[in-house]
Each structure stands twice: as C-alpha cells, then as structure tokens.
N, C-alpha and C. Protein backbone atom coordinates (compact mmCIF):
# COMPACT_ATOMS: atom_id res chain seq x y z
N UNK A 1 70.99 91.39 102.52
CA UNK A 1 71.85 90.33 102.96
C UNK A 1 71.00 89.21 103.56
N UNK A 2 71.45 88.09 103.60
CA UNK A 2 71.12 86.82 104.16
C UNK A 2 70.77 87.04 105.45
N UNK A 3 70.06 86.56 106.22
CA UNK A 3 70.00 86.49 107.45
C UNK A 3 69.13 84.97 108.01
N UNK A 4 70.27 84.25 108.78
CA UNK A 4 69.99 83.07 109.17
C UNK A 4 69.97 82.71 110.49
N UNK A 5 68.82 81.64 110.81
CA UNK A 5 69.33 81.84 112.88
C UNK A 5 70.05 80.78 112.92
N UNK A 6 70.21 80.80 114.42
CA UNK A 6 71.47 79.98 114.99
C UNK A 6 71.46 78.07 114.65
N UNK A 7 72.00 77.33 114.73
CA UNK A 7 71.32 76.00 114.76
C UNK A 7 70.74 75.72 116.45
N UNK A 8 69.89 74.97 116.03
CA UNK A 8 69.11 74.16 116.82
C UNK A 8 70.00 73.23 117.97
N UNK A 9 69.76 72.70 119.04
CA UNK A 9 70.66 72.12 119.65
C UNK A 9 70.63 70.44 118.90
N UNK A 10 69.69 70.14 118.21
CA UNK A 10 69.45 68.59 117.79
C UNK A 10 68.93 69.06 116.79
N UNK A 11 69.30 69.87 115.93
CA UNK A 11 69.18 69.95 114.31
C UNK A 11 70.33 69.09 113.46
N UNK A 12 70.33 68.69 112.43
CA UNK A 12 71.61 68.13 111.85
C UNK A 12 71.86 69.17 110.98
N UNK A 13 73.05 68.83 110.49
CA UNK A 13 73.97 69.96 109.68
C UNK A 13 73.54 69.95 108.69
N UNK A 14 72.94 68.54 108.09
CA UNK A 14 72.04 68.85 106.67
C UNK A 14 71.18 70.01 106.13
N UNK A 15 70.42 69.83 107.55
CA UNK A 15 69.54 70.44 107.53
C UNK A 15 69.62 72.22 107.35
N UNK A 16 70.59 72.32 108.41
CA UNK A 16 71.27 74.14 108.33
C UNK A 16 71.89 74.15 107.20
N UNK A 17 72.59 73.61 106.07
CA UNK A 17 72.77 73.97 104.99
C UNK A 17 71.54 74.09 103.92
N UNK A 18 71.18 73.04 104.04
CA UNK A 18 69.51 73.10 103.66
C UNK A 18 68.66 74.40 103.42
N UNK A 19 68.71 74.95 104.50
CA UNK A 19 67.84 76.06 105.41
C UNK A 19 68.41 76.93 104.92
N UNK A 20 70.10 77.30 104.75
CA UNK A 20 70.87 78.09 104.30
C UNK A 20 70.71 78.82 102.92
N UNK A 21 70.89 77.32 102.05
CA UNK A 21 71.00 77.64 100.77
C UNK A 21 69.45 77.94 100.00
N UNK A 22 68.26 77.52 100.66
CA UNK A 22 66.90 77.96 100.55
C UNK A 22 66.40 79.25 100.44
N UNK A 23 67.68 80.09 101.47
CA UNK A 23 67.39 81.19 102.20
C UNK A 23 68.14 82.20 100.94
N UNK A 24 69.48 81.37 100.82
CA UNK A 24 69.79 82.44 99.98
C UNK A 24 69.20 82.70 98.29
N UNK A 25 68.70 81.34 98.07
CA UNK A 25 68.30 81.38 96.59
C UNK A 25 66.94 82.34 96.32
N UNK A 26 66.40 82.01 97.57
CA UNK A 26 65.37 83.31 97.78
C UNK A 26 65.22 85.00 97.79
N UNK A 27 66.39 84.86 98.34
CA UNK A 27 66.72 86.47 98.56
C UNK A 27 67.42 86.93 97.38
N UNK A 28 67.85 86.10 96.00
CA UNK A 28 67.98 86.82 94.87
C UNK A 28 69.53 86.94 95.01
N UNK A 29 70.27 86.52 95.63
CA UNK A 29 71.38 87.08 95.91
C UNK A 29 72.31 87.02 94.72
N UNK A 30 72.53 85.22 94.49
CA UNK A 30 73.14 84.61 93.52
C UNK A 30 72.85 84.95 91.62
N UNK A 31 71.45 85.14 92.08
CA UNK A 31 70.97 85.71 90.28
C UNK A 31 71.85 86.92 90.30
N UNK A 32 71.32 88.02 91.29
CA UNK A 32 72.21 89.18 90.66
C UNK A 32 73.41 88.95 90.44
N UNK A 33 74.67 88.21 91.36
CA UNK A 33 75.94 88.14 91.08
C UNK A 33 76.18 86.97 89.51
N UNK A 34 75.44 86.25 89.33
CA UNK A 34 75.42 86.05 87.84
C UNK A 34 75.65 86.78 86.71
N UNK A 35 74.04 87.58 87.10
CA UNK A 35 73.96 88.88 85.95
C UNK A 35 75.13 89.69 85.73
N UNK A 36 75.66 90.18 86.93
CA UNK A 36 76.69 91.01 86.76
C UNK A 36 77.72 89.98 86.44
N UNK A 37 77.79 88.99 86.03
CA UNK A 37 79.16 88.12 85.67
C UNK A 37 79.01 88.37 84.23
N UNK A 38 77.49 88.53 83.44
CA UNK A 38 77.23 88.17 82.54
C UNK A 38 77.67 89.63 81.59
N UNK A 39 77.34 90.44 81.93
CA UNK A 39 77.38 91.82 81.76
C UNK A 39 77.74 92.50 80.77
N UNK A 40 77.45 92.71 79.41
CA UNK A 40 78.43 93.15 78.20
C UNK A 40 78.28 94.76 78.10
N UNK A 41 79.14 95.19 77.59
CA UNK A 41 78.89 96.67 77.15
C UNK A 41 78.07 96.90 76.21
N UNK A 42 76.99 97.56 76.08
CA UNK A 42 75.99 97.31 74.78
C UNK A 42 77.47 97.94 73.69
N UNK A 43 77.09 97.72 72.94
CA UNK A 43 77.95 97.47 71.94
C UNK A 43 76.83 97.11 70.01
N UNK A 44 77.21 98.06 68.95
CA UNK A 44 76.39 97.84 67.56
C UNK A 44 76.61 96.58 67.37
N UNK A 45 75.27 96.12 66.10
CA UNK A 45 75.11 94.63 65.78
C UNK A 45 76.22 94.34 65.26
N UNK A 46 76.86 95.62 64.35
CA UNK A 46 77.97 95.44 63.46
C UNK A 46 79.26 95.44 63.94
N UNK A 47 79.41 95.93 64.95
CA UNK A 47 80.65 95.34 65.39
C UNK A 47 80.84 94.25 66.02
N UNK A 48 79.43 93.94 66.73
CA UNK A 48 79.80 92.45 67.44
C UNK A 48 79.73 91.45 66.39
N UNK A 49 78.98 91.43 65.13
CA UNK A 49 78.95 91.07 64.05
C UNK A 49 80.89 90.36 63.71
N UNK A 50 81.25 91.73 63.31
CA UNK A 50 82.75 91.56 62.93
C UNK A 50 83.70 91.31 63.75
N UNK A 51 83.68 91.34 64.97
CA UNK A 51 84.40 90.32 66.15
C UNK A 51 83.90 88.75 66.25
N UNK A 52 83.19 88.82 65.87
CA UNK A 52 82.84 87.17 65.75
C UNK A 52 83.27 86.98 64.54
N UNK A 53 82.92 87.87 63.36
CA UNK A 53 83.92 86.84 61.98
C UNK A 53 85.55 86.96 62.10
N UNK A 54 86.04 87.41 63.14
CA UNK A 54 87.15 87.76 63.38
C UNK A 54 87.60 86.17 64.28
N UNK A 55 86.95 86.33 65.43
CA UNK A 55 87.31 85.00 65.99
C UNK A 55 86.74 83.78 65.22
N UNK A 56 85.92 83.91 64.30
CA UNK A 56 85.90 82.58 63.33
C UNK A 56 87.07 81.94 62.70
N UNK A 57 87.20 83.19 62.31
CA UNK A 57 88.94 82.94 60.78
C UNK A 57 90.04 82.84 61.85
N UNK A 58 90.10 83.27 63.35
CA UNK A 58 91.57 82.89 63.81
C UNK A 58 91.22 81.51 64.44
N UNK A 59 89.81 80.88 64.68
CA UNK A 59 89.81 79.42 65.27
C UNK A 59 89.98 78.84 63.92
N UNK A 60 89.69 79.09 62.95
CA UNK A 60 89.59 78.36 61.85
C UNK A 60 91.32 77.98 61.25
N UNK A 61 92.21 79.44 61.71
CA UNK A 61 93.63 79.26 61.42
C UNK A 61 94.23 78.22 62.33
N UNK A 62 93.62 78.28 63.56
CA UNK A 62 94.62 78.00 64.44
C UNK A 62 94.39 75.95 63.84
N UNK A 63 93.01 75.56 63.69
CA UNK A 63 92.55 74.25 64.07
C UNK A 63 93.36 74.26 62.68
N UNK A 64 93.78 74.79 61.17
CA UNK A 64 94.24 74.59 60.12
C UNK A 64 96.08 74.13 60.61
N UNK A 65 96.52 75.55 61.35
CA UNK A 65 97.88 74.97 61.34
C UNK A 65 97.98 73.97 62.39
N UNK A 66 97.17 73.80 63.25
CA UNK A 66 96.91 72.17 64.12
C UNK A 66 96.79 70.98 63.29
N UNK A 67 95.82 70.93 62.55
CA UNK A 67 96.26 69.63 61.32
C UNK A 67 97.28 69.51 60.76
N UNK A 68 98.43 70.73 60.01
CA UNK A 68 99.46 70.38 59.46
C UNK A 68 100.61 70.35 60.68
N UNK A 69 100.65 70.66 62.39
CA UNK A 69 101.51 70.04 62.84
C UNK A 69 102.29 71.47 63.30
N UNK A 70 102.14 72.38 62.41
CA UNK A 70 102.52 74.10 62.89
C UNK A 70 102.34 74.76 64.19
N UNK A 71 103.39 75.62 64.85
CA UNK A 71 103.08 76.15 65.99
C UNK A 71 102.35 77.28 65.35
C-alpha cells in the first residue's frame, strides 16, 4: 500500500498531489490493477480465431441493415 506523510504547514496542494501520485506510480499499484482489467482466459488460437469471424459477420450485418434503414 501507499504510504504518504502528512502535508507540510506551507506546502501547496499541488505539490501533495504531486508527491501523491509520484508515490503511487512507483509502488506499481495502478499497473497491476490494469493488468487485472486486462485479463483473458487463455483460451485456443482457434477459437479466438472463430469469435472474431463471428463478430466480423454480425458488425458487418448490423452496418448492412444500417445502410438500408432496418432495425
């Protein structure tokens, strides 16, 4: 965890956010909660393969019945 000291009596607030966000980019915090945003189930080439030609042909339907005006 983060650990930050108190402000200064004549520090500006810039500055403690400053100091803050320095502190935390350091300590790794934010990468890991990325990573874990990022996170897939390993999963075969071939199926992720065929979920993507899958969402090809339904963007491809949808932008088709969008030109003729179709819900």
């Amino acid at each position: 965890m983060v650990q930050v000291t108190r402000k200064d009596e004549k520090e500006a607030n810039e500055n403690i956010i400053r100091r803050f966000n320095r502190k935390v980019l350091q300590s790794g915090v934010l990468s890991n909660a990325k990573t874990s945003m990022r996170f897939q189930k390993p999963i075969s080439k071939t199926e992720r393969r065929s979920k993507a030609i899958i969402r090809k042909q339904r963007k491809a339907q949808k932008l088709s019945k969008a030109r003729l005006g179709v819900r």
